[in-house]
Protein backbone atom coordinates (compact mmCIF):
# COMPACT_ATOMS: atom_id res chain seq x y z
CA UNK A 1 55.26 -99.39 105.92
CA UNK A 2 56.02 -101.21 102.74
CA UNK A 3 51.79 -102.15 102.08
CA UNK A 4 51.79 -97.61 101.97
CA UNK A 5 54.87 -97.42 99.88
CA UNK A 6 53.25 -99.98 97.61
CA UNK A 7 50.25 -97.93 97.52
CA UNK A 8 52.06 -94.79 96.72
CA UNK A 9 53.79 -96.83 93.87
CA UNK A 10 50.41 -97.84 92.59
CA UNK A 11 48.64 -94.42 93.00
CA UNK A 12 51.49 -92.94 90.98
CA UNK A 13 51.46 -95.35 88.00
CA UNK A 14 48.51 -95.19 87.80
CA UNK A 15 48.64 -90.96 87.58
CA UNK A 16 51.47 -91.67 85.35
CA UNK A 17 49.56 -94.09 82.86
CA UNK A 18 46.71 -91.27 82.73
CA UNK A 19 48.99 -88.45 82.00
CA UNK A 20 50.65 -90.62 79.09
CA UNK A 21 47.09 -91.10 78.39
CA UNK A 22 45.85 -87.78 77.93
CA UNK A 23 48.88 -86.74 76.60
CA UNK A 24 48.48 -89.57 73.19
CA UNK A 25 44.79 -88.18 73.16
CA UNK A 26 46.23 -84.29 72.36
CA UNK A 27 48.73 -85.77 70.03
CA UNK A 28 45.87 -87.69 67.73
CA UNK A 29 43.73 -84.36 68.49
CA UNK A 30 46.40 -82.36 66.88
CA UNK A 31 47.23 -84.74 64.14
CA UNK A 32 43.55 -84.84 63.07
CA UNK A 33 43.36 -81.37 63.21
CA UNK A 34 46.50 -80.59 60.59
CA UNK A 35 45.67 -83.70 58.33
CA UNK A 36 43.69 -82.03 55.07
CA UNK A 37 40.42 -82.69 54.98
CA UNK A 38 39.19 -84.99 51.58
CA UNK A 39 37.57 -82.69 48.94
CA UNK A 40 33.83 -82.72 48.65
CA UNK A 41 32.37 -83.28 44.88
CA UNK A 42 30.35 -80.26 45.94
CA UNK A 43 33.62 -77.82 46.11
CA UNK A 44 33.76 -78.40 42.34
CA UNK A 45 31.83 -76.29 39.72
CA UNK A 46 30.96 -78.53 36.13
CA UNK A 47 29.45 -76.74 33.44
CA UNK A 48 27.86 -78.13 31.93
CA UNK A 49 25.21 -78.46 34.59
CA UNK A 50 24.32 -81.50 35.71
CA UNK A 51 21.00 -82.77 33.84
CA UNK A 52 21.45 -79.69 31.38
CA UNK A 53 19.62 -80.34 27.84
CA UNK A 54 20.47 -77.36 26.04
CA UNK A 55 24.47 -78.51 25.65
CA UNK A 56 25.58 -77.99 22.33
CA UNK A 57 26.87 -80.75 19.72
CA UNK A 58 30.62 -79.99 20.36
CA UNK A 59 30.97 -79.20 24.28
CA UNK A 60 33.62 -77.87 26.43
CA UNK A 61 33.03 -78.82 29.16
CA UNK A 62 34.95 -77.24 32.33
CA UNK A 63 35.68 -77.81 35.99
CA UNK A 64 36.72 -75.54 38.40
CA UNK A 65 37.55 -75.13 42.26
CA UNK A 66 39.57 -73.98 45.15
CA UNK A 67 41.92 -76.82 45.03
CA UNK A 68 45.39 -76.89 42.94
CA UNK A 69 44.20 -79.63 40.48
CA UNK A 70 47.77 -81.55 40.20
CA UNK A 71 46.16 -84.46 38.51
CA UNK A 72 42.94 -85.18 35.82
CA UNK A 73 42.12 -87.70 34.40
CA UNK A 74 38.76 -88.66 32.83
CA UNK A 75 36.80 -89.57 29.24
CA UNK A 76 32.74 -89.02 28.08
CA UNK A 77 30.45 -92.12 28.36
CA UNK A 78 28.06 -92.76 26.07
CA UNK A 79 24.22 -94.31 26.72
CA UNK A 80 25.78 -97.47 25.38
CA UNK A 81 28.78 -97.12 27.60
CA UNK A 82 31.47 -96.61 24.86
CA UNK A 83 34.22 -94.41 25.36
CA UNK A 84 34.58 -90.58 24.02
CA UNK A 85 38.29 -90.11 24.91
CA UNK A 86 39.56 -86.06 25.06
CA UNK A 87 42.41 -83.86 25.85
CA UNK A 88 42.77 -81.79 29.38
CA UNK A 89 43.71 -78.04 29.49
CA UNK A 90 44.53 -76.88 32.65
CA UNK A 91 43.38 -73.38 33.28
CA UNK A 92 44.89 -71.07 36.25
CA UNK A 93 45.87 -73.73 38.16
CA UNK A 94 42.45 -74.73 39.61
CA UNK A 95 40.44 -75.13 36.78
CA UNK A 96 40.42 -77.39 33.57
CA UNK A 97 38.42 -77.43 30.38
CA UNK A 98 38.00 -81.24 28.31
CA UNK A 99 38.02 -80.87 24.68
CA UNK A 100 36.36 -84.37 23.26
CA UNK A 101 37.80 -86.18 20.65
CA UNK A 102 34.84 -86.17 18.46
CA UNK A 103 31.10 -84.22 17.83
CA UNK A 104 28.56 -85.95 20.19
CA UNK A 105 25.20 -86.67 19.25
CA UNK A 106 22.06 -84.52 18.87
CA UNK A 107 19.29 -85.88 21.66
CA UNK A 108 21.69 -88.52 23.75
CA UNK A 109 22.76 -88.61 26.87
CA UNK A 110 26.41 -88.33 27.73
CA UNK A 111 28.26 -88.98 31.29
CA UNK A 112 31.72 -87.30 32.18
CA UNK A 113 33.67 -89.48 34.76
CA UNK A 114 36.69 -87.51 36.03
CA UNK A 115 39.22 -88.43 38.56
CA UNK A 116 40.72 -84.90 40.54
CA UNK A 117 43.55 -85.30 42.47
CA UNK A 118 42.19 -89.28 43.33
CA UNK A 119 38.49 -87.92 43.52
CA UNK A 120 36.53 -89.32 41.20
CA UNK A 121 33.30 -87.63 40.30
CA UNK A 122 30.31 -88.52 37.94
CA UNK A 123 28.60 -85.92 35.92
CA UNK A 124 25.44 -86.40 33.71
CA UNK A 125 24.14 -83.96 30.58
CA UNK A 126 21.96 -84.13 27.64
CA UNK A 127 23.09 -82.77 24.39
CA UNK A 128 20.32 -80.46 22.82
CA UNK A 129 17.94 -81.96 20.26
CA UNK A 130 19.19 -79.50 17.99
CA UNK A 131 19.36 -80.49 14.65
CA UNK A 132 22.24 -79.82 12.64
CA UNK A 133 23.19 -77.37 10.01
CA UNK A 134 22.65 -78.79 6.32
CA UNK A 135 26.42 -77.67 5.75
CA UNK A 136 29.01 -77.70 8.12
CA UNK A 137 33.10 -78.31 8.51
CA UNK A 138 34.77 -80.16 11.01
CA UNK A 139 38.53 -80.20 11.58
CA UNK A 140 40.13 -82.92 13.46
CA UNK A 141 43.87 -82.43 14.48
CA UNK A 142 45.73 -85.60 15.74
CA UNK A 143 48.62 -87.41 14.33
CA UNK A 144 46.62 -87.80 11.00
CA UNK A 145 44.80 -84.45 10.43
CA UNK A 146 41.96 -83.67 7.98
CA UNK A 147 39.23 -81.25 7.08
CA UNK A 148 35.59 -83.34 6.72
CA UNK A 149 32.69 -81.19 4.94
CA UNK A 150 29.23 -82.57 5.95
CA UNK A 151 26.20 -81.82 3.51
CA UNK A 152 22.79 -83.25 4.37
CA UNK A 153 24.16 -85.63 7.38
CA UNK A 154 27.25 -87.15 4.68
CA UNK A 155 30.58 -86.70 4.44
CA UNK A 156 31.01 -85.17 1.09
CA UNK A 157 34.54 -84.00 1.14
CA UNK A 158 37.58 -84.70 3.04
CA UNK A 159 41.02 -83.42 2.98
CA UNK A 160 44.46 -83.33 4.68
CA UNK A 161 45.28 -80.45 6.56
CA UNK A 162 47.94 -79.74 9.20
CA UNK A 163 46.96 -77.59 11.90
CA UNK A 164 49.23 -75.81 14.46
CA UNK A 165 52.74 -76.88 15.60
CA UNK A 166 52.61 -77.82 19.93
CA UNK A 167 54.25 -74.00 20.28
CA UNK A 168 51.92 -72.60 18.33
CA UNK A 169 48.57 -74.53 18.83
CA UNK A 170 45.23 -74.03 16.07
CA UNK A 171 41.72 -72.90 18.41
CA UNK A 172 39.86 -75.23 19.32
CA UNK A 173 35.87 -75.23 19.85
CA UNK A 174 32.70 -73.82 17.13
CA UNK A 175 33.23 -70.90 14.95
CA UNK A 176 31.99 -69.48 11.68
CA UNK A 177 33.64 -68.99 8.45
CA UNK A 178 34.26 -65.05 8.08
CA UNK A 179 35.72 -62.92 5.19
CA UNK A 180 38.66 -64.28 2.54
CA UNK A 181 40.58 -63.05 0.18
CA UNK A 182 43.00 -64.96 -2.76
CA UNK A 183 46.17 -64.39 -1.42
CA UNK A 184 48.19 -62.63 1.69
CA UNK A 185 52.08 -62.41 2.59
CA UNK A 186 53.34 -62.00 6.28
CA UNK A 187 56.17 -60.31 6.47
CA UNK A 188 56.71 -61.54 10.60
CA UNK A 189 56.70 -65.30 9.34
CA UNK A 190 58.09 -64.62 5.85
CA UNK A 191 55.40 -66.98 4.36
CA UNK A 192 51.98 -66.32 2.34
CA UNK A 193 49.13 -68.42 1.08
CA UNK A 194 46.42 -68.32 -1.41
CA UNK A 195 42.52 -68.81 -1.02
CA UNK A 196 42.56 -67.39 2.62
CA UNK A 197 39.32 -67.60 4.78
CA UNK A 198 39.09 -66.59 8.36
CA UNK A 199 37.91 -68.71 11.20
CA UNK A 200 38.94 -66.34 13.84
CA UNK A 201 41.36 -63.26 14.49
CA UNK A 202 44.53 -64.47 12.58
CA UNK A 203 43.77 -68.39 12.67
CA UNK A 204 42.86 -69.24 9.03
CA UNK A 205 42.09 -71.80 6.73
CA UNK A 206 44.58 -71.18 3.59
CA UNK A 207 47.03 -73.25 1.14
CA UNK A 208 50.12 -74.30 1.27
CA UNK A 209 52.74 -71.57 2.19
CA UNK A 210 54.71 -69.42 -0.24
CA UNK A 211 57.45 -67.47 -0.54
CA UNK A 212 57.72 -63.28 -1.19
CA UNK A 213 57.21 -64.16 -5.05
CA UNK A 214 54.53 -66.78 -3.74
CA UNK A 215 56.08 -69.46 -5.18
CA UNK A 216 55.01 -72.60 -3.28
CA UNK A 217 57.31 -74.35 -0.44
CA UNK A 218 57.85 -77.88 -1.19
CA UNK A 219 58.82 -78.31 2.10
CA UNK A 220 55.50 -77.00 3.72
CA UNK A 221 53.73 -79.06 1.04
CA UNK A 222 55.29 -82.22 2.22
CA UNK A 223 54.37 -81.82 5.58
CA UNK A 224 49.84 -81.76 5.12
CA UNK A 225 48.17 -83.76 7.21
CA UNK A 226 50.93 -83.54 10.18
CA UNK A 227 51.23 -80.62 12.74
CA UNK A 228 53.27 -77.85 10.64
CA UNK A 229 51.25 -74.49 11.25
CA UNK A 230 51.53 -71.56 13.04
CA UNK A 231 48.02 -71.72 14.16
CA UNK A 232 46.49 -71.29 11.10
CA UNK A 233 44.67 -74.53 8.85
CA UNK A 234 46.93 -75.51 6.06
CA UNK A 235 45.46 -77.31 3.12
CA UNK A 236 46.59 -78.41 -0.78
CA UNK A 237 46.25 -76.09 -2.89
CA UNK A 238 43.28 -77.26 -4.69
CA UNK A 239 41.73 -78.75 -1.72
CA UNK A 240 41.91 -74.91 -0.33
CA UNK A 241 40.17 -73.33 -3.51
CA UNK A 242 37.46 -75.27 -3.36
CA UNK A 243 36.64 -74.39 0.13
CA UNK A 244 37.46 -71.22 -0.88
CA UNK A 245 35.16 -70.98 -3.80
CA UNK A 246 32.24 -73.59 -1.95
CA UNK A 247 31.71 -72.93 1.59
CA UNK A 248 29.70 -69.83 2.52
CA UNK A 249 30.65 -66.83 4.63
CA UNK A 250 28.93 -68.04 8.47
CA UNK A 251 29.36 -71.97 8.03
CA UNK A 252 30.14 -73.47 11.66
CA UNK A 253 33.37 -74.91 11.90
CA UNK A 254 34.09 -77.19 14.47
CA UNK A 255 38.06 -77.89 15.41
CA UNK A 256 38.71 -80.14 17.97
CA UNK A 257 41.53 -82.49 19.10
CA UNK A 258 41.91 -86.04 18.31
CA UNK A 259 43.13 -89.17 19.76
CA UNK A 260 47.47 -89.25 19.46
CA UNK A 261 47.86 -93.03 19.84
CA UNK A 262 45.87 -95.61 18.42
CA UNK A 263 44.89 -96.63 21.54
CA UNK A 264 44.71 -93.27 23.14
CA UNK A 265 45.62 -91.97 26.37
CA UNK A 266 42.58 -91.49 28.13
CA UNK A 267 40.81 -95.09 27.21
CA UNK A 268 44.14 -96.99 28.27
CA UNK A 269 43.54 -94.74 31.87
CA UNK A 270 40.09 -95.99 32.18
CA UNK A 271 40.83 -99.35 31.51
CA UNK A 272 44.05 -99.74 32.89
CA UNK A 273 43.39 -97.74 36.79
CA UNK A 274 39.68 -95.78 36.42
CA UNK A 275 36.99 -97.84 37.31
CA UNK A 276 34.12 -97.53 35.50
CA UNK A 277 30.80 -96.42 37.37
CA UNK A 278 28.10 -99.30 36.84
């Protein structure tokens, strides 16, 4: 009698232990069916394309996908493995566009490491063989912001400038110098300016601000080669009539963003947490 009792005891342990069994095999089942699956570099569109040799010398270069992007991080990689820092705009939630820090070479080979949410991803382009134009502007806004005209491949002017305030940012990217005119007054930001020239819509280059009787602001003036704008590229006075009276309706401008800190955010992420790929 107690040898079948014993039995039964062991026959239904040993039911119970497979029903417990069975039961923790459902529950990691389930589990690994609700936990997210890890994003595949293939879910994300770059532009440009990887291996593309028609980029131009002042990319933007964009990423988009299906996934919220809640954190980005990255910088450009030269052949020789130096560092192009840049600034991140993120664009509908899903997307972001990087807007280097400085023009990039005619002919080289550049490589965009970018870290999505803790995914990083590699990315390798060609800037076109392009050659310059013989005359062109380049604006770069950062703490210290200045106008640079190249002529022949040299810097042959440069000049403080103060681009647009955080609320009211200057474009960024390649344009052309379009019509001007010696003098304007807006009546919506009670300021005018002489030696006007238009980069784009209402975004100009122009002097320093002045009053209804355009009298100059001292207070403007004091402020060149900081952030003080509305959008528009400030300059000295003189400084603005010679690119007024110089630089050619259709001359490419190129604005872009420049490192904050000396040190600059995106380098001190790569060398603090982003490995570098060998």
């Amino acid at each position: 009698m107690r040898k079948k009792i014993s039995i039964a005891l062991l026959v239904l342990g040993m039911l119970a232990a497979v029903s417990m069994g069975l039961e923790k095999t459902q529950s990691n089942q389930a589990w690994q069916s609700a936990a997210p699956a890890e994003p595949e570099i293939d879910e994300w569109q770059i532009l440009p394309r990887e291996g593309s040799e028609d980029v131009h010398v002042y990319p933007v270069l964009t990423l988009t996908g299906a996934e919220a992007i809640e954190e980005i991080q990255g910088a450009l990689y030269t052949e020789e493995r130096e560092i192009i820092g840049g600034e991140f705009e993120i664009v509908d939630g899903t997307g972001a566009r990087f807007w280097p820090y400085q023009v990039l070479q005619p002919g080289h080979t550049y490589e965009w490491s970018v870290q999505v949410n803790g995914t990083a991803m590699t990315h390798f382009f060609t800037v076109s063989a392009m050659a310059l134009p013989d005359e062109w502007i380049e604006v770069s806004l950062g703490t210290q912001q200045w106008v640079k005209v190249w002529q022949g491949g040299q810097v042959t002017q440069q000049f403080p400038c103060s681009g647009g305030l955080p609320d009211s940012p200057s474009l960024l990217g390649v344009f052309e110098l379009q019509e001007r005119g010696e003098s304007f007054y807006s009546h919506r930001f009670c300021e005018g300016a002489r030696y006007w020239i238009r980069i784009q819509d209402q975004f100009l280059f122009h002097s320093v601000p002045r009053d209804e009787q355009q009298h100059m602001i001292q207070s403007e003036l004091d402020k060149i080669g900081t952030a003080a704008s509305h959008g528009c590229i400030r300059l000295k006075d003189e400084d603005a009539q010679w690119l007024y009276e110089q630089m050619p309706e259709g001359t490419m401008v190129i604005i872009h963003p420049a490192v904050s800190d000396p040190v600059g955010e995106a380098i001190c992420f790569l060398e603090k947490q982003f490995e570098s790929p060998k």
